[in-house]
N, C-alpha and C. Protein backbone atom coordinates (compact mmCIF):
# COMPACT_ATOMS: atom_id res chain seq x y z
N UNK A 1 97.17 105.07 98.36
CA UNK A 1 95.95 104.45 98.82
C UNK A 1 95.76 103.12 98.10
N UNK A 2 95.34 102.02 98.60
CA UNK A 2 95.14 100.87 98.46
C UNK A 2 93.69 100.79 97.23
N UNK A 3 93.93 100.12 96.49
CA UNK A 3 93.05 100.02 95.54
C UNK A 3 92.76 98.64 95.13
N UNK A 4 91.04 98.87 94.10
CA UNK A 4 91.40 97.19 93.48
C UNK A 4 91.10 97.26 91.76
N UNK A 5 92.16 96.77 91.28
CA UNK A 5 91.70 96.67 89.79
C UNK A 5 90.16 95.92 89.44
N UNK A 6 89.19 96.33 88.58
CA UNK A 6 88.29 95.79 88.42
C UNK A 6 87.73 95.83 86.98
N UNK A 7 87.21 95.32 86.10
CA UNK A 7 86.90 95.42 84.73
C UNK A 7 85.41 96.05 84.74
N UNK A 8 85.03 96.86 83.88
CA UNK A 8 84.15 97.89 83.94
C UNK A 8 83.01 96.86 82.35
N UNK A 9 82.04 97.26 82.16
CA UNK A 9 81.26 96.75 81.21
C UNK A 9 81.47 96.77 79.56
N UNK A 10 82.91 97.80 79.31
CA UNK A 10 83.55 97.32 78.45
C UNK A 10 84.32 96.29 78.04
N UNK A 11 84.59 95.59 79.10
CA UNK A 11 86.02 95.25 80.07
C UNK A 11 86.96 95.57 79.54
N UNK A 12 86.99 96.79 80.16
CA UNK A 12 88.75 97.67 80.17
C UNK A 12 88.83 97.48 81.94
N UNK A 13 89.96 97.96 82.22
CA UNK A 13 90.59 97.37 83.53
C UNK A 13 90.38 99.32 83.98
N UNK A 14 89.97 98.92 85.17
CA UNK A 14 89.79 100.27 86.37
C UNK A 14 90.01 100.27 87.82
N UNK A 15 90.55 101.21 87.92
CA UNK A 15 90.95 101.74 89.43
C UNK A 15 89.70 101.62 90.45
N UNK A 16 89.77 101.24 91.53
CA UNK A 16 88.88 101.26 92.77
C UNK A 16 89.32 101.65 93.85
N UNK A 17 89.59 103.12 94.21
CA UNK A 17 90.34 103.39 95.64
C UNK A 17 89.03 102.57 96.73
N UNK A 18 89.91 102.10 97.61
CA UNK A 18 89.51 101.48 98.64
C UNK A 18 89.72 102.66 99.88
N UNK A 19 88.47 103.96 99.22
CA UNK A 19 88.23 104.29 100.51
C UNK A 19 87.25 104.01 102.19
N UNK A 20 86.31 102.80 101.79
CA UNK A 20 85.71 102.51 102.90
C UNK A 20 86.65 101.25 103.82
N UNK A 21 86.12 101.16 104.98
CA UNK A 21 86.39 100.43 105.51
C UNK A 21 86.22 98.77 105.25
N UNK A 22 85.68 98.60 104.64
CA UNK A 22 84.74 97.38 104.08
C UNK A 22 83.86 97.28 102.95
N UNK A 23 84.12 96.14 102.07
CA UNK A 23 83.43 95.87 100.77
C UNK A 23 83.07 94.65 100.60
N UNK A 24 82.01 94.70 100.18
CA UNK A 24 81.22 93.27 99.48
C UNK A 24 81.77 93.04 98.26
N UNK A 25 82.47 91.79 97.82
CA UNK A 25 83.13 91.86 96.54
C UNK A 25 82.35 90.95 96.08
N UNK A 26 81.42 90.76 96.22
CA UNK A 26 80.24 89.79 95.21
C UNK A 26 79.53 90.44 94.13
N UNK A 27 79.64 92.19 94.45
CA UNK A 27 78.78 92.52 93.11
C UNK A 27 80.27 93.37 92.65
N UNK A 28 79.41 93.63 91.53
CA UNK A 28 80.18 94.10 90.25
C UNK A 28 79.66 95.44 90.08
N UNK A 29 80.18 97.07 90.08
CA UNK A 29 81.51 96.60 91.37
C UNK A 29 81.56 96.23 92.16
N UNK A 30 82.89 96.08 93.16
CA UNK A 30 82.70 95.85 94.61
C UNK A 30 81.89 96.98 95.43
N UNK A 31 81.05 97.08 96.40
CA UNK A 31 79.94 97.99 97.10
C UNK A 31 80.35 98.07 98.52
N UNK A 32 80.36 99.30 98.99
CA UNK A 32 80.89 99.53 100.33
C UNK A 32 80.14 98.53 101.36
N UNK A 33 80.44 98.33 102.47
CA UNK A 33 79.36 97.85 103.45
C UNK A 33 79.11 98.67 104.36
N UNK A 34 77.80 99.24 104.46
CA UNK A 34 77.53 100.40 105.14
C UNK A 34 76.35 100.02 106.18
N UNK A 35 76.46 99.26 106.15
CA UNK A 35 76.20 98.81 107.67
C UNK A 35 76.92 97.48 108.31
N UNK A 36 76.23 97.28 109.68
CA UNK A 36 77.29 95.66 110.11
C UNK A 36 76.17 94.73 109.58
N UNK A 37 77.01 93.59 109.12
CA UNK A 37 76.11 92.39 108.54
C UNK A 37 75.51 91.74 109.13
N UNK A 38 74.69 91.13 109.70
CA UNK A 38 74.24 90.00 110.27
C UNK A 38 74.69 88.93 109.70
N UNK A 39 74.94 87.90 110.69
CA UNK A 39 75.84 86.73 110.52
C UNK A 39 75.55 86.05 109.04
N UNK A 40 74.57 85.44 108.83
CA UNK A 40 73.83 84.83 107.63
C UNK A 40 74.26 85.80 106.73
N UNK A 41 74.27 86.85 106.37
CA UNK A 41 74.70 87.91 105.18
C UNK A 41 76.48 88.22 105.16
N UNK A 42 76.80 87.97 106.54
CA UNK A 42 78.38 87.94 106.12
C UNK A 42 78.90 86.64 105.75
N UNK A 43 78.43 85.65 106.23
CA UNK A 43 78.68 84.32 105.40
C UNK A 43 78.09 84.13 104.16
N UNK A 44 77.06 84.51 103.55
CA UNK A 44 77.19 84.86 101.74
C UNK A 44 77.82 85.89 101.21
N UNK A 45 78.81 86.44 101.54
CA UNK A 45 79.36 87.49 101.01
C UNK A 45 80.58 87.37 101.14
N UNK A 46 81.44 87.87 100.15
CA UNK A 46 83.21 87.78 100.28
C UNK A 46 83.34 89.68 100.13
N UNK A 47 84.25 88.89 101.53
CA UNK A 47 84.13 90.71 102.10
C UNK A 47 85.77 91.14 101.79
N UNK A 48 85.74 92.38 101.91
CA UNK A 48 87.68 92.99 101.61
C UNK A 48 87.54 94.06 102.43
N UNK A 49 87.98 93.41 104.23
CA UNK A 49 87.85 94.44 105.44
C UNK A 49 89.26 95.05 105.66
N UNK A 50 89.38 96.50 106.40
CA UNK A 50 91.23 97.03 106.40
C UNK A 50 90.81 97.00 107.92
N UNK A 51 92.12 96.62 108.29
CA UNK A 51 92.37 96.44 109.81
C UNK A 51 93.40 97.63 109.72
N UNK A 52 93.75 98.44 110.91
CA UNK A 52 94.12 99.37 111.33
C UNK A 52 95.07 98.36 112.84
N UNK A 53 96.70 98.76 112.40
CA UNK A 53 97.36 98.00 114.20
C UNK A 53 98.43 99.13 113.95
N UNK A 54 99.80 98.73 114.77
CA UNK A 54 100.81 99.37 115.20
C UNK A 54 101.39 99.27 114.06
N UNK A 55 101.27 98.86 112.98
CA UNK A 55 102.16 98.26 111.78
C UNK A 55 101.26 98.96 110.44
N UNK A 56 100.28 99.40 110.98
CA UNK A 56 99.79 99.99 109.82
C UNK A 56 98.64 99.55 109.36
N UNK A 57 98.60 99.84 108.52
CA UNK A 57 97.06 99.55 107.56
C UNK A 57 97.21 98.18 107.01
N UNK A 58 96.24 96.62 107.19
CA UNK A 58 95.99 95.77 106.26
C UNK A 58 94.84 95.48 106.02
N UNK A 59 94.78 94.81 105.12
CA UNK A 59 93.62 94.55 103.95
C UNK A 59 93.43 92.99 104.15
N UNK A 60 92.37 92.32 104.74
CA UNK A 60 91.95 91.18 105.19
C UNK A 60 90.70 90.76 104.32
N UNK A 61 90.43 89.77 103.15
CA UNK A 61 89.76 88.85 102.30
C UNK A 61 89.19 87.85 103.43
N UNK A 62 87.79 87.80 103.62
CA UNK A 62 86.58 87.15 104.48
C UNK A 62 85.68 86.04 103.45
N UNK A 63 85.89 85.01 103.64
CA UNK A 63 84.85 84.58 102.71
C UNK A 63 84.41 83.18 103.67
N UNK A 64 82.76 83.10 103.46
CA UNK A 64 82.21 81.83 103.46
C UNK A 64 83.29 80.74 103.42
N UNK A 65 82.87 79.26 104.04
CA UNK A 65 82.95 78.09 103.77
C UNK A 65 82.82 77.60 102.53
N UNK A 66 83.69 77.13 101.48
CA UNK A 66 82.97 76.20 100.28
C UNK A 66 82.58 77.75 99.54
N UNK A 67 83.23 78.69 99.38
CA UNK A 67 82.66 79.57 98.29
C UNK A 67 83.37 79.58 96.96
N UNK A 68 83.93 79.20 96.99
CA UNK A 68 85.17 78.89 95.60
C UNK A 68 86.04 80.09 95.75
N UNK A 69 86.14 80.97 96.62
CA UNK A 69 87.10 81.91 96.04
C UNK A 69 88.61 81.39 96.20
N UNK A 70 89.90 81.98 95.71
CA UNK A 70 90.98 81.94 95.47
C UNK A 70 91.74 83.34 95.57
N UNK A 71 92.70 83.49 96.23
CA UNK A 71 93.79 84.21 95.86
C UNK A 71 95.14 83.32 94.90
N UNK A 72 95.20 84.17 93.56
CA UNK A 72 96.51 83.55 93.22
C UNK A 72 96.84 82.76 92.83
N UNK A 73 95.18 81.60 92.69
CA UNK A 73 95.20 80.20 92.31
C UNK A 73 94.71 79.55 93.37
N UNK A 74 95.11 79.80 94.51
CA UNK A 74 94.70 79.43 95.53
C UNK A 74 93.39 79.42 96.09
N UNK A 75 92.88 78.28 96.38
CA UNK A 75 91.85 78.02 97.42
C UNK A 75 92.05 78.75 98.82
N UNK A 76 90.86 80.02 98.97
CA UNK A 76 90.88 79.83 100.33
C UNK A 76 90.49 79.39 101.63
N UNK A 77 90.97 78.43 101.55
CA UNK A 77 90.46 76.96 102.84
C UNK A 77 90.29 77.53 103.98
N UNK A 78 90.85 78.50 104.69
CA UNK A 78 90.34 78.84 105.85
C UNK A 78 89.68 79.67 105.96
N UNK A 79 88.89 80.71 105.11
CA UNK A 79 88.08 81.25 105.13
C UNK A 79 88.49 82.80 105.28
N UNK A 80 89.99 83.19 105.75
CA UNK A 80 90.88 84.14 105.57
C UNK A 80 92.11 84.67 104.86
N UNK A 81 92.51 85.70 104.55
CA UNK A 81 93.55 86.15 103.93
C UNK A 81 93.76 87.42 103.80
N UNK A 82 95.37 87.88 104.28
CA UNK A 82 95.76 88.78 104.38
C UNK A 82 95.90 89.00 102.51
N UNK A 83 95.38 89.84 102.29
CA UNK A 83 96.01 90.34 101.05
C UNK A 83 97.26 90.94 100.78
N UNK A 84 98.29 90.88 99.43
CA UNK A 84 99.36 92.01 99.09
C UNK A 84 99.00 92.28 98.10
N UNK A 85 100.06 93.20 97.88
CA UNK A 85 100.07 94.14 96.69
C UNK A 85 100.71 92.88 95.00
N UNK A 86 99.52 93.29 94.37
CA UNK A 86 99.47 92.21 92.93
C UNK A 86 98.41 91.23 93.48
N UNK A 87 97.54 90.90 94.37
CA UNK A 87 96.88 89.50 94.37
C UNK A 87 96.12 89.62 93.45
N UNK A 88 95.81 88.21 92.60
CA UNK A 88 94.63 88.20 92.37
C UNK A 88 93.42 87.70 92.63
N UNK A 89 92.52 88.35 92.97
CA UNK A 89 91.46 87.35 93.87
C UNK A 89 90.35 86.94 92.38
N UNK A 90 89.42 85.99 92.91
CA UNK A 90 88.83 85.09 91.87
C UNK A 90 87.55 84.79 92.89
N UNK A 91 86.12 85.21 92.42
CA UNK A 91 85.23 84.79 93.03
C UNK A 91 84.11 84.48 92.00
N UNK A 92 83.94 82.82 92.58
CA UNK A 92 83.18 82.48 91.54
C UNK A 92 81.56 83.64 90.86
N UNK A 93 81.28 83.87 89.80
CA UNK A 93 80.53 84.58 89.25
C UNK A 93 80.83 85.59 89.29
N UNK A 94 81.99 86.48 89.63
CA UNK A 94 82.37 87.92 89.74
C UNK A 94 83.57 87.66 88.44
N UNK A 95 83.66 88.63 88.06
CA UNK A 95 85.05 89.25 87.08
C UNK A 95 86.32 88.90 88.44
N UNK A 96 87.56 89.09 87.73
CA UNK A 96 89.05 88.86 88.41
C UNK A 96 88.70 90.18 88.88
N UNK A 97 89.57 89.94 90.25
CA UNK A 97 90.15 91.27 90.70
C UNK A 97 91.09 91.13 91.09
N UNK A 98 91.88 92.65 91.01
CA UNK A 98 93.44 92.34 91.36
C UNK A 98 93.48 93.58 92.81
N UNK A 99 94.14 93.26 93.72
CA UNK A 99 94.37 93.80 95.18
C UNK A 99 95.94 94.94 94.40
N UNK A 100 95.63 96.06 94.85
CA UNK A 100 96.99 97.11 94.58
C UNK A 100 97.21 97.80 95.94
N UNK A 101 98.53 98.00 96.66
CA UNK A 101 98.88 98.95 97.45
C UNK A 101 99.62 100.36 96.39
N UNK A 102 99.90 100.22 95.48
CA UNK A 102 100.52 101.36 94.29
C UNK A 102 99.63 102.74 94.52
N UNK A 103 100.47 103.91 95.61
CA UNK A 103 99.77 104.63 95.12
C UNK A 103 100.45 105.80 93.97
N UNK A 104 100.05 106.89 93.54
CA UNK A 104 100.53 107.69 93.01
C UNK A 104 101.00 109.15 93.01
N UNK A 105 102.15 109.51 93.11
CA UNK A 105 102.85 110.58 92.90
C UNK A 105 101.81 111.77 93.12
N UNK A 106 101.77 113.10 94.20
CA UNK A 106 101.26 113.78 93.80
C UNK A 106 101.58 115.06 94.71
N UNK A 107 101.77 116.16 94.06
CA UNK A 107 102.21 117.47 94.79
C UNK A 107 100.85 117.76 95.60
N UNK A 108 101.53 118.05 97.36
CA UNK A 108 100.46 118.20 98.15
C UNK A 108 100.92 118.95 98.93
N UNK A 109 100.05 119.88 99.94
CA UNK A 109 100.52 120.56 101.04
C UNK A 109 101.33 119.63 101.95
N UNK A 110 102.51 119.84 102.39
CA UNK A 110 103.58 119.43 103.67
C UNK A 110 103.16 119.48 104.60
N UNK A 111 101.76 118.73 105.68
CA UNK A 111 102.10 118.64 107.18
C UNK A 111 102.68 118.80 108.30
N UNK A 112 103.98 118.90 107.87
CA UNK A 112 104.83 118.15 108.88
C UNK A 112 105.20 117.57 109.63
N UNK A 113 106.47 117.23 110.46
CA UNK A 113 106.28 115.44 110.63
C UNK A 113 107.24 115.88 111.95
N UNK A 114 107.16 115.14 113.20
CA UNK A 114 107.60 115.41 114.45
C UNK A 114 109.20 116.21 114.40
N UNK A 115 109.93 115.81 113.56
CA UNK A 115 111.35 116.00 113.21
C UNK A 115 111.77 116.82 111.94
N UNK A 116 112.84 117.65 112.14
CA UNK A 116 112.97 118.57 110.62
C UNK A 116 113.17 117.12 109.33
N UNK A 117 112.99 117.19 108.34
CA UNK A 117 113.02 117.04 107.03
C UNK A 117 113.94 118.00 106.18
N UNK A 118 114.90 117.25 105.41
CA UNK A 118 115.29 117.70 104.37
C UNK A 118 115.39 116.85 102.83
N UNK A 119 114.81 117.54 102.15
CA UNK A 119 114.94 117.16 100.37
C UNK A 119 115.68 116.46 100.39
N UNK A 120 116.17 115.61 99.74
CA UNK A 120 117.50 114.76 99.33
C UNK A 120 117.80 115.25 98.04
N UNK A 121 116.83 116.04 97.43
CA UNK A 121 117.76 116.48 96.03
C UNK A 121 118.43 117.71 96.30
N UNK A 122 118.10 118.82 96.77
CA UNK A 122 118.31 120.28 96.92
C UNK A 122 118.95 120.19 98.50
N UNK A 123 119.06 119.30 99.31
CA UNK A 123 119.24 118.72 100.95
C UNK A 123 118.91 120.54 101.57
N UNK A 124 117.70 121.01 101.43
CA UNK A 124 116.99 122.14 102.18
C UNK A 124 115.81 121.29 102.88
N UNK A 125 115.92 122.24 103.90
CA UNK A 125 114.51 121.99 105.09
C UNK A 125 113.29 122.14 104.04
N UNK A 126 112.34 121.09 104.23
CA UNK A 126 111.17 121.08 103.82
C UNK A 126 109.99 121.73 104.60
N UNK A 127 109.73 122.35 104.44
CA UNK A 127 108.76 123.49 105.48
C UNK A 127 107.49 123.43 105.63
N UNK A 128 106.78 123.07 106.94
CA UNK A 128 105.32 123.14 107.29
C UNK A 128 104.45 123.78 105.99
N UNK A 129 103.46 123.28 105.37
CA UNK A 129 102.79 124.19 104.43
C UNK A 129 103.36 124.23 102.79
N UNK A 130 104.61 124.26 103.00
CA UNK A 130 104.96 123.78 101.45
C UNK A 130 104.88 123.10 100.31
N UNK A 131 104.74 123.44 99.19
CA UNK A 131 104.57 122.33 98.06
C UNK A 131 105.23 120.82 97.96
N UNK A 132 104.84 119.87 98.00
CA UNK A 132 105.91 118.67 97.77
C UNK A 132 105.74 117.79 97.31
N UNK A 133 106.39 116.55 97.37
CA UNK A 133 105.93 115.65 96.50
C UNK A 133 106.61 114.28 97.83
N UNK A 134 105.45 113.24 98.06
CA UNK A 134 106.48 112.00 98.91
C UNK A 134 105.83 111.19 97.67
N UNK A 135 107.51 110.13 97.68
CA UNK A 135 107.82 109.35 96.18
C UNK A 135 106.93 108.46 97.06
N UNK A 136 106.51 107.28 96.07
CA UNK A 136 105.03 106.17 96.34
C UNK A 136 106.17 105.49 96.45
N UNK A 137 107.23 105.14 96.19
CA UNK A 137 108.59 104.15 95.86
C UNK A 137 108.80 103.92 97.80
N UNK A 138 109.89 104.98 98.22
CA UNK A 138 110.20 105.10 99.05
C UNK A 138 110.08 105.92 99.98
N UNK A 139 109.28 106.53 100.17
CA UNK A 139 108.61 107.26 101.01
C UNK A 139 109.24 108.83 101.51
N UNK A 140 110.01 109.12 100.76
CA UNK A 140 111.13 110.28 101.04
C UNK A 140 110.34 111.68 100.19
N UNK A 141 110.38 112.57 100.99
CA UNK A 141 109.64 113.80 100.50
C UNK A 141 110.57 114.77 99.74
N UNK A 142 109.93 115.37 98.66
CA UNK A 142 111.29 115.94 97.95
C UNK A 142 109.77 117.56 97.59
N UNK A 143 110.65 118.93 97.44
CA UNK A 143 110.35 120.19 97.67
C UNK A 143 109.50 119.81 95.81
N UNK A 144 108.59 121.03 95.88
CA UNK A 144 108.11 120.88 94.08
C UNK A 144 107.17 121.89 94.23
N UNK A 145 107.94 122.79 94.44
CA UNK A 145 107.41 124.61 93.77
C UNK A 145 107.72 125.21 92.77
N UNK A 146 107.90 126.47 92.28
CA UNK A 146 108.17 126.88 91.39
C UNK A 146 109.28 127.48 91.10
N UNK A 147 109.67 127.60 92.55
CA UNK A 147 111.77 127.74 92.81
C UNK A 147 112.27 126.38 92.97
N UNK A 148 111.78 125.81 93.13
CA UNK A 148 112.64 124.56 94.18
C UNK A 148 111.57 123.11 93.57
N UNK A 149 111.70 122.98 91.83
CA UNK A 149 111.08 121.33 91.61
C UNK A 149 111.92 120.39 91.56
N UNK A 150 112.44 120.19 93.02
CA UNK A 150 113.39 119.02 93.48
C UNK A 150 112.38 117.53 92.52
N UNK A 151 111.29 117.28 93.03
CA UNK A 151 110.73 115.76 92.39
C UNK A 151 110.72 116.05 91.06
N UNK A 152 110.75 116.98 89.68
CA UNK A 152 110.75 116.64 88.74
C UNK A 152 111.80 116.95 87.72
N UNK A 153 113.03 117.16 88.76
CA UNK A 153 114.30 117.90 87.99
C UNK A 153 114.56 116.68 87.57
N UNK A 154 114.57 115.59 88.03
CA UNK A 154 115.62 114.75 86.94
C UNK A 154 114.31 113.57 87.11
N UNK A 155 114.41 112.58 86.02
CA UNK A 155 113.31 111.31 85.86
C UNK A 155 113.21 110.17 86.45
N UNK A 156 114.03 110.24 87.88
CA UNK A 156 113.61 109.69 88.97
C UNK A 156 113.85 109.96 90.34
N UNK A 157 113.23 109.33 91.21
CA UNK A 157 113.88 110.02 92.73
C UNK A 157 114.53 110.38 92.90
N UNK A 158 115.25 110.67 94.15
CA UNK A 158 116.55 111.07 93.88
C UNK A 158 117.14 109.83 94.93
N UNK A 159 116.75 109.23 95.34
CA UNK A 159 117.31 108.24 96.27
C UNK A 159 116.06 106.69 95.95
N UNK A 160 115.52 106.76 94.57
CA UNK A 160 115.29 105.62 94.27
C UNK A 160 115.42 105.54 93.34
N UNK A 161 114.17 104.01 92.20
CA UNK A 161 114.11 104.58 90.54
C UNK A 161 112.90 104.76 90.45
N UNK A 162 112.48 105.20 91.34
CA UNK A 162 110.52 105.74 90.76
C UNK A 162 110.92 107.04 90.05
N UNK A 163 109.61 106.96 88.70
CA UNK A 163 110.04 107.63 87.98
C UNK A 163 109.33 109.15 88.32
N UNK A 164 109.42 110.28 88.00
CA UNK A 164 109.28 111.76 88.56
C UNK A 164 108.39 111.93 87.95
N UNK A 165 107.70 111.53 86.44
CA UNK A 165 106.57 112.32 86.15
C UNK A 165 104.85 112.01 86.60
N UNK A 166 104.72 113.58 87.37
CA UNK A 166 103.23 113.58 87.95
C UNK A 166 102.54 112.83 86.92
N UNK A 167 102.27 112.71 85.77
CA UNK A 167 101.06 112.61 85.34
C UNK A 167 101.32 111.22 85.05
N UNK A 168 102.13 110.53 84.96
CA UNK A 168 102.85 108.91 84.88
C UNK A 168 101.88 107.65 84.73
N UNK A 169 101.05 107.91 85.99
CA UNK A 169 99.41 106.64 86.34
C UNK A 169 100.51 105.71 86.58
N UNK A 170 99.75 104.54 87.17
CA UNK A 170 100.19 103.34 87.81
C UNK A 170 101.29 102.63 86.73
N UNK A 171 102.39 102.60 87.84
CA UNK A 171 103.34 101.14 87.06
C UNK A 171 102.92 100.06 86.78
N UNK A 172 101.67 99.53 87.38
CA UNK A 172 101.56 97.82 87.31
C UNK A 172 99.81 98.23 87.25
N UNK A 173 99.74 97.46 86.11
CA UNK A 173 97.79 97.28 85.57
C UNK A 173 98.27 95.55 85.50
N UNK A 174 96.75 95.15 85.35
CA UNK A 174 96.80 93.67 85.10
C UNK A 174 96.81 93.47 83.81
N UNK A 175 96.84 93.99 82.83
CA UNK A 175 97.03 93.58 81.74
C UNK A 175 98.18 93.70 81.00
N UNK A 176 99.36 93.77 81.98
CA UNK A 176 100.68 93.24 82.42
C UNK A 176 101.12 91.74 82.62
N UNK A 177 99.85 90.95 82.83
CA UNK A 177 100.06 89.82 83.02
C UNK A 177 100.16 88.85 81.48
């Protein structure tokens, strides 16, 4: 899940899952938008809307004319921007924020998916209902029960280098920079 780094009133650096559809990133934190704006209120506000297409989920940065914000250093002159994963956005009188697609590792019930699946570590059918794990790396589902802990037998994927341990937390914080 798409998140945004944000500094908390200590300023230590914190996670923000971006579960709504839309956020006002003018306050501190960023605040869902839970209703539709009227025009005059979406032009004072720098918004962080997810568009939904055939390609998936993106994350679209809205801002006023002349508001000073920046991705990256950057001025944004047209008033739009697709976000990626690492931006940093900059709005004048707000703290930095940093844009993350990173999500994290986690044993979940198996769905299943139109076509059989097999592990790439143990290469067994992965089964409707089963324990598992899909790597945040590469998207490949690996078995993680109590017979069969294909994701944490060895300390990385098995067909990437993301590393296997559940409790791990994010590869990339901003105070990396």
């Amino acid at each position: 899940m798409a998140h945004l780094w944000v500094t908390t009133e200590a300023q230590q650096w914190a996670v923000l899952p971006l579960e709504d559809d839309a956020l006002t990133l003018t306050t501190s934190p960023p605040q869902p938008v839970s209703h539709p704006l009227a025009e005059d209120e979406a032009l004072s506000n720098v918004l962080l809307v997810r568009t939904r297409g055939a390609e998936g989920v993106t994350w679209v940065l809205i801002a006023g004319a002349g508001s000073g914000v920046s991705v990256n250093g950057l001025p944004l002159a047209t008033g739009l921007r697709i976000v990626s994963d690492r931006d940093e956005i900059r709005i004048p009188g707000v703290s930095n924020l940093y844009f993350s697609t990173e999500s994290l590792a986690r044993v979940e019930e198996f769905s299943g998916s139109g076509q059989t699946l097999f592990c790439p570590r143990c290469k067994q059918e992965i089964e409707k209902g089963s324990m598992a794990v899909r790597c945040p790396s590469c998207g490949v589902w690996h078995h993680q029960t109590e017979e069969l802990n294909c994701w944490t037998y060895s300390e990385v994927c098995a067909l990437c280098t993301y590393a296997t341990d559940i409790n791990a937390g994010f590869r990339w914080t901003p105070k990396e920079l």
